[in-house]
Protein backbone atom coordinates (compact mmCIF):
# COMPACT_ATOMS: atom_id res chain seq x y z
CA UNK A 1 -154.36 -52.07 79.83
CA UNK A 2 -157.78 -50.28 78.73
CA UNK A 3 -157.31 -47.77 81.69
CA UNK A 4 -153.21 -47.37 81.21
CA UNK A 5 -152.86 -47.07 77.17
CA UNK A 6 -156.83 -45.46 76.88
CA UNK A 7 -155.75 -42.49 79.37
CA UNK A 8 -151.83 -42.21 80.13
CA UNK A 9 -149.28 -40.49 77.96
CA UNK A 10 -146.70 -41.80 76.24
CA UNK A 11 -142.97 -40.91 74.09
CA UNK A 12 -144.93 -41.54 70.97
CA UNK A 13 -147.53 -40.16 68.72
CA UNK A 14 -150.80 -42.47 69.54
CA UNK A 15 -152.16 -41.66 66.12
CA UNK A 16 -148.99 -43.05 64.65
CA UNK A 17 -148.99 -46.94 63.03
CA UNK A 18 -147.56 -49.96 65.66
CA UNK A 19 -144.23 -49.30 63.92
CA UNK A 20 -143.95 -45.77 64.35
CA UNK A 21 -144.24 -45.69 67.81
CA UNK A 22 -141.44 -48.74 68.27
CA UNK A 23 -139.39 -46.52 66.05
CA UNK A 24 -140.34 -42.95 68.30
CA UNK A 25 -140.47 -44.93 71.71
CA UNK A 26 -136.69 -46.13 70.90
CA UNK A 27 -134.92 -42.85 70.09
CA UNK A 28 -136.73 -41.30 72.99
CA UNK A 29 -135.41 -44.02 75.38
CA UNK A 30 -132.04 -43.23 73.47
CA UNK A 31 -132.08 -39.71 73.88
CA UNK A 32 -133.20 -39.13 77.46
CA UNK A 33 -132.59 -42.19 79.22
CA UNK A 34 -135.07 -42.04 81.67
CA UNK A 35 -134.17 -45.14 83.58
CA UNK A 36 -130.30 -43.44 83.70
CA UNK A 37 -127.93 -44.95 84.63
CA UNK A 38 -129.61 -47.88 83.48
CA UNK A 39 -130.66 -49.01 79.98
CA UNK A 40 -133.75 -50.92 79.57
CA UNK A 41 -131.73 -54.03 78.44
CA UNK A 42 -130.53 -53.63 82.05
CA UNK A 43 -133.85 -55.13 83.30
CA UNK A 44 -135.85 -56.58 80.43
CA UNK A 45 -133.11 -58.58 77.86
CA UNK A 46 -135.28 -58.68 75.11
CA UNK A 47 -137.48 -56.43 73.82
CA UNK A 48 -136.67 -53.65 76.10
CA UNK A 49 -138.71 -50.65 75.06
CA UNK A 50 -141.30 -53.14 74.22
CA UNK A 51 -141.26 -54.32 77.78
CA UNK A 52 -141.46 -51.08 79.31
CA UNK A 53 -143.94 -49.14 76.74
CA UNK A 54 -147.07 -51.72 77.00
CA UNK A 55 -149.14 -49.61 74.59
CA UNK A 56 -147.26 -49.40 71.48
CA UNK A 57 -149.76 -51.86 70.12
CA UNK A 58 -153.15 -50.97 71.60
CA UNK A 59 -155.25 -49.94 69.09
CA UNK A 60 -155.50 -45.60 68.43
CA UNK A 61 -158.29 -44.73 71.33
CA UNK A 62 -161.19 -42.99 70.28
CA UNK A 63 -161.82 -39.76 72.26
CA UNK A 64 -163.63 -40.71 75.24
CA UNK A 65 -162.40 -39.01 78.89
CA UNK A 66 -162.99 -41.12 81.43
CA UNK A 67 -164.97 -38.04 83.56
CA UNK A 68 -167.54 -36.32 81.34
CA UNK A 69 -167.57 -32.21 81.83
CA UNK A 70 -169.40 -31.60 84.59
CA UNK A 71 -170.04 -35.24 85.48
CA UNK A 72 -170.94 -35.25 89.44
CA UNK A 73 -168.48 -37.84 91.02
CA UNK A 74 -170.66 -40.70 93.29
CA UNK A 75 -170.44 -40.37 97.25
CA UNK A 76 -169.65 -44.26 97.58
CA UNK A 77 -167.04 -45.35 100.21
CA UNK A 78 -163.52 -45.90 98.57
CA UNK A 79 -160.28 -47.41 99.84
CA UNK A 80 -157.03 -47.29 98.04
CA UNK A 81 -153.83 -48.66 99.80
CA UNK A 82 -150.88 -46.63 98.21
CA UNK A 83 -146.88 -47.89 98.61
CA UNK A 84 -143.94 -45.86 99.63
CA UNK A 85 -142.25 -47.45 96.88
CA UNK A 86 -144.50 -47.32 94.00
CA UNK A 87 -144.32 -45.50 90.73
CA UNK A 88 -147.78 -43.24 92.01
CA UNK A 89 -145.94 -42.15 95.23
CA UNK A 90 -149.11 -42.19 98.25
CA UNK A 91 -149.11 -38.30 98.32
CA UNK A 92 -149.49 -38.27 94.30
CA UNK A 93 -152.34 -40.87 94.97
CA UNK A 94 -154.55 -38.81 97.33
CA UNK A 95 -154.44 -35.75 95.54
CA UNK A 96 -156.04 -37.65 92.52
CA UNK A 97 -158.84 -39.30 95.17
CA UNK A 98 -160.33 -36.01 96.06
CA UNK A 99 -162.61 -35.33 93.22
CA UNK A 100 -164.33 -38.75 95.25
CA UNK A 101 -165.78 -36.92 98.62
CA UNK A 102 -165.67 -40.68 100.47
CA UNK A 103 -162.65 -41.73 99.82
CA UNK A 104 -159.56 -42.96 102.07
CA UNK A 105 -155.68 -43.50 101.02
CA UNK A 106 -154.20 -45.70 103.29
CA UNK A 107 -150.22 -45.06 103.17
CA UNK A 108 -147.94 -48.47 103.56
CA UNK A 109 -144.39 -47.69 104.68
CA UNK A 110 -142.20 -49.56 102.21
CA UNK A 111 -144.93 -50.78 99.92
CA UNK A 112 -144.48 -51.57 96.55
CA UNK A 113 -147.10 -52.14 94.04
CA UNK A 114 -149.88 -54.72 93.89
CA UNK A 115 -149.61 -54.88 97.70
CA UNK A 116 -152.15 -57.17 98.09
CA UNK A 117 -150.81 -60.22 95.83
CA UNK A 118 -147.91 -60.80 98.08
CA UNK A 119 -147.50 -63.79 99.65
CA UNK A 120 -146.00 -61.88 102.93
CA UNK A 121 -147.28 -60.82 106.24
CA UNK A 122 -147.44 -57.42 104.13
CA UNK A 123 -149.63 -58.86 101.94
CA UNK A 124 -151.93 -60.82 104.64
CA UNK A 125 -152.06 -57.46 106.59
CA UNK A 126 -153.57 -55.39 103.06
CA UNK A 127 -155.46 -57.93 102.73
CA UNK A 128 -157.29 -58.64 105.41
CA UNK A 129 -157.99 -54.61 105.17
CA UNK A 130 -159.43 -54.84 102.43
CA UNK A 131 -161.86 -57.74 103.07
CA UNK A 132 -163.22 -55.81 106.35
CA UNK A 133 -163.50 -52.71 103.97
CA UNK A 134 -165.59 -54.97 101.33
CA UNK A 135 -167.49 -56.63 103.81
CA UNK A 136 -168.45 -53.70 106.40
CA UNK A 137 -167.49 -50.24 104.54
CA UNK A 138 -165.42 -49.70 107.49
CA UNK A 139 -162.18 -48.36 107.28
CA UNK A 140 -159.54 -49.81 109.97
CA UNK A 141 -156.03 -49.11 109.47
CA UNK A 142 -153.96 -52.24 110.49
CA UNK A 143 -150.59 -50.21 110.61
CA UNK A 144 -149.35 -52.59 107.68
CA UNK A 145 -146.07 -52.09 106.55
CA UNK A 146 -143.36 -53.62 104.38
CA UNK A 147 -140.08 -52.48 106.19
CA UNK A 148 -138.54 -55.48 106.38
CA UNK A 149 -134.48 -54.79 105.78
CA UNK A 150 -131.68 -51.83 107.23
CA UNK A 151 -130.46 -50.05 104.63
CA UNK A 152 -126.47 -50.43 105.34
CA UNK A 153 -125.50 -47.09 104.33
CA UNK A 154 -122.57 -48.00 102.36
CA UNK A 155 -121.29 -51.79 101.43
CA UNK A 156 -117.86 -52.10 102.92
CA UNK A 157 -115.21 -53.17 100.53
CA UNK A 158 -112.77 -54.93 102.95
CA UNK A 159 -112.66 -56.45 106.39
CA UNK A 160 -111.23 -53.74 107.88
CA UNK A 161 -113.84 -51.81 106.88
CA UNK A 162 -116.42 -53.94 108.77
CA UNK A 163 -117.62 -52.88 112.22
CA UNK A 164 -116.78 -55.91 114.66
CA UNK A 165 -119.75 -58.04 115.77
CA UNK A 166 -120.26 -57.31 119.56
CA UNK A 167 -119.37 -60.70 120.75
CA UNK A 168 -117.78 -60.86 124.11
CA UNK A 169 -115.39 -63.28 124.13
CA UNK A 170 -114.08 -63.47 120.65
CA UNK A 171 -111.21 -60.84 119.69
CA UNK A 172 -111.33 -57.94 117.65
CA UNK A 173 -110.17 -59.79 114.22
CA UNK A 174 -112.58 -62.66 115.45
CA UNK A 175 -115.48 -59.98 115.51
CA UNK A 176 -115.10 -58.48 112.28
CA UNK A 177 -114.38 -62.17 110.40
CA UNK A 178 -117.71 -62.96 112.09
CA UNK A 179 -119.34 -59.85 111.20
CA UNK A 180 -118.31 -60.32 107.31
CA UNK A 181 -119.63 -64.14 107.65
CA UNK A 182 -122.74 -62.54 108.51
CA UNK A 183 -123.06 -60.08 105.96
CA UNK A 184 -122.31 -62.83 103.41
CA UNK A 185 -125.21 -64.78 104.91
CA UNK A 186 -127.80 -62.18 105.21
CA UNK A 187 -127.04 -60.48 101.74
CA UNK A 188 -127.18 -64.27 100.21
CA UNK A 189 -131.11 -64.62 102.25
CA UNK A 190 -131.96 -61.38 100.91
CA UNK A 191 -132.30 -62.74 97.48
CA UNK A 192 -135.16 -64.59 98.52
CA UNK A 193 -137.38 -61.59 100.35
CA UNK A 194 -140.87 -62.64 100.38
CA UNK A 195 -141.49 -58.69 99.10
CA UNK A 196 -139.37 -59.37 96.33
CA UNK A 197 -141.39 -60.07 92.77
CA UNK A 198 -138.38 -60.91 90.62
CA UNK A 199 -135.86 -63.17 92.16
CA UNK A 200 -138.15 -66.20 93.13
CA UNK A 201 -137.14 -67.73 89.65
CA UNK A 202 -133.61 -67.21 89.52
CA UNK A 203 -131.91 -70.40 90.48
CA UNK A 204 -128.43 -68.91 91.27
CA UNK A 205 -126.77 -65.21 90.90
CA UNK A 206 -123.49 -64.24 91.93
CA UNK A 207 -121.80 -63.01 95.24
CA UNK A 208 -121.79 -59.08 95.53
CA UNK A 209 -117.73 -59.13 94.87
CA UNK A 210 -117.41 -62.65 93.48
CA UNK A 211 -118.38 -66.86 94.20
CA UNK A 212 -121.82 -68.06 93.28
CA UNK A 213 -125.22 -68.58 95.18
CA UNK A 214 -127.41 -71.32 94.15
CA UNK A 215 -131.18 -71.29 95.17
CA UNK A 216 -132.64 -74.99 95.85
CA UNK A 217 -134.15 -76.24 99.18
CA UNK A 218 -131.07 -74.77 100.81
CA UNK A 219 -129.86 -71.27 99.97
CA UNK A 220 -126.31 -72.71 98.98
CA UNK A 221 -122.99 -70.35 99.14
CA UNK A 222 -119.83 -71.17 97.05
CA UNK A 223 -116.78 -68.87 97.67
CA UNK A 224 -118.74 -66.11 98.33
CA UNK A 225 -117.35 -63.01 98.76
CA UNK A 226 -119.30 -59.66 100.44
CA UNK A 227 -115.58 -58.19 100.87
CA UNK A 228 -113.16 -58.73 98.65
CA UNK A 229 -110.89 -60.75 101.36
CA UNK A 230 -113.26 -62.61 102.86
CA UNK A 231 -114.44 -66.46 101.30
CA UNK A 232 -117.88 -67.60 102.79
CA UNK A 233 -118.76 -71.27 101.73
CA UNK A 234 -121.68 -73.43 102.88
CA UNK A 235 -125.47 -74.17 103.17
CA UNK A 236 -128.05 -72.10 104.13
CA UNK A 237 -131.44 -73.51 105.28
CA UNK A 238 -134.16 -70.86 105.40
CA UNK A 239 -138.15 -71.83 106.81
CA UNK A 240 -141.34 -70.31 106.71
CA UNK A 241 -141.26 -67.16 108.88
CA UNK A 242 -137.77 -66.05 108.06
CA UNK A 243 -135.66 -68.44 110.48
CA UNK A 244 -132.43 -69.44 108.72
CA UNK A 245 -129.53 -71.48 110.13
CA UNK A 246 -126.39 -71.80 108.54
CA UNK A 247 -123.53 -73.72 108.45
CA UNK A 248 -120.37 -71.66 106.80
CA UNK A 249 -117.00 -72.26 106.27
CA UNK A 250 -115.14 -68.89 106.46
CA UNK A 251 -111.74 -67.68 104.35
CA UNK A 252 -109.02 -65.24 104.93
CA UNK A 253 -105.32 -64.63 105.17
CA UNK A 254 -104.55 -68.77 104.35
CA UNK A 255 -106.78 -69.63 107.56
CA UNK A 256 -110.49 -71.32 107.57
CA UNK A 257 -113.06 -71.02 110.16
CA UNK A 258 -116.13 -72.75 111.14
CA UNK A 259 -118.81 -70.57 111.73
CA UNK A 260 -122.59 -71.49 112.76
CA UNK A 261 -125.20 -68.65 112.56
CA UNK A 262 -128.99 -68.47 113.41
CA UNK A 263 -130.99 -65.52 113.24
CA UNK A 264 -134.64 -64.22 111.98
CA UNK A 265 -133.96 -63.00 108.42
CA UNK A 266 -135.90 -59.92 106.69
CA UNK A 267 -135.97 -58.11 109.91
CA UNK A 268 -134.63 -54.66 110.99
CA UNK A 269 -132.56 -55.82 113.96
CA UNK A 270 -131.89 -59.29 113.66
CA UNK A 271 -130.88 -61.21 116.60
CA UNK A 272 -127.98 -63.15 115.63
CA UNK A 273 -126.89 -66.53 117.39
CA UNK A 274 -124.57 -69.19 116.73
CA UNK A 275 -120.74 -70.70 117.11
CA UNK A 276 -117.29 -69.11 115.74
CA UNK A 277 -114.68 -71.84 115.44
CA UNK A 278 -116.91 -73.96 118.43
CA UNK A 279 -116.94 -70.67 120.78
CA UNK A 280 -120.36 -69.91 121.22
CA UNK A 281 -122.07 -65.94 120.96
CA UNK A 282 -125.23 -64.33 121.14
């Protein structure tokens, strides 16, 4: 907070009072919507500009730059990891490291911020970096990286708009019902990324087009719908290292279907596995 609200700037006047800057922070927030098309309510319910300004009550900072003129920088070794996905994008990050001749950024492809606190294989990988950096002043890049979803491009609205699961000997309809109950799953595991800060205390949220997912010891679907004519009820039971198995029950045109999935969950190709209506695929 010292370094953020003692050096950054800000859409107030830091020599204002507490309540002048709520009051210029608001009509800025008001007026040029930064966060467009969202509002801060959006993310933070209460206290929204509050939430996102930190430093409308830090005391006015006395003039004091954190580099003196003419202040030679140290030679010491430095390491900075830096995520794609961050709000100091890596490129941003080591153009402000070279006033520090020793230093290395380390880029992490799909990193987000406070890489090191997750409790991921991401966040093993950073930190096990960083302990051989602390330890030996040696710099080894462990390739770490967060990519850990396919982006789908566009979300399909319908069933027919779903490309048909390559299983061999189901039909075409049988295909795309399965690759819908899929979807359904895989969108409903999502919610509980392990590179994901703020769902872990959300005990349910609701389907992408309707139903409700609950969050317990199973990941638990009720009428969940991905597409608009597709149902998907039924558990989901997710372990340590991303396997999940589920155990759906499948709705469309007035007909139900029984379908069994297992696959490896927040990976980029996931190998899929299971039973549709007791005909097994893979």
């Amino acid at each position: 907070m010292a370094f953020r609200c003692g050096d950054g700037s800000f859409p107030f006047d830091r020599l204002a009072s507490a309540a002048e800057r709520q009051a210029q922070a608001e009509r800025y927030y008001e007026r040029e919507r930064p966060m467009a098309p969202y509002q801060p309510t959006d993310i933070f319910p209460t206290e929204a500009v509050a939430s996102q300004e930190w430093c409308i009550n830090w005391p006015t900072p006395r003039h004091s730059p954190p580099r003196p003129p003419g202040q030679a920088l140290p030679n010491v070794p430095i390491l900075v990891v830096a995520g794609d996905f961050d709000v100091n994008r890596p490129a941003e990050v080591a153009r402000s490291l070279r006033v520090f001749p020793n230093a290395t950024v380390i880029r992490i492809p799909f990193g987000i911020h406070a890489q090191s606190f997750l409790p991921s294989p991401m966040g093993d990988c950073v930190r096990g970096m960083l302990r051989t950096f602390l330890t030996t002043k040696r710099v080894v890049d462990q390739k770490c990286t967060g990519e850990n979803y396919s982006a789908v491009g566009a979300f399909p609205q319908e069933l027919r708009d779903m490309a048909p699961h390559p299983a061999g000997k189901l039909s075409p309809g049988q295909r795309r019902i399965l690759a819908a109950t899929f979807a359904t799953a895989a969108d409903a595991t999502a919610r509980r990324n392990p590179h994901a800060f703020y769902y872990f205390g959300r005990p349910n949220e609701p389907g992408l087009r309707g139903g409700q997912v609950t969050f317990g010891q199973d990941i638990t679907l009720d009428s969940v719908r991905f597409v608009r004519d597709l149902r998907v009820s039924g558990p989901i039971k997710l372990i340590p290292g991303g396997r999940a198995t589920a155990t759906l029950r499948a709705e469309t045109g007035g007909r139900t279907y029984e379908v069994t999935l297992t696959w490896t969950a927040f990976g980029t190709r996931p190998s899929l596995s299971g039973t549709f209506d007791g005909i097994p695929f893979a």
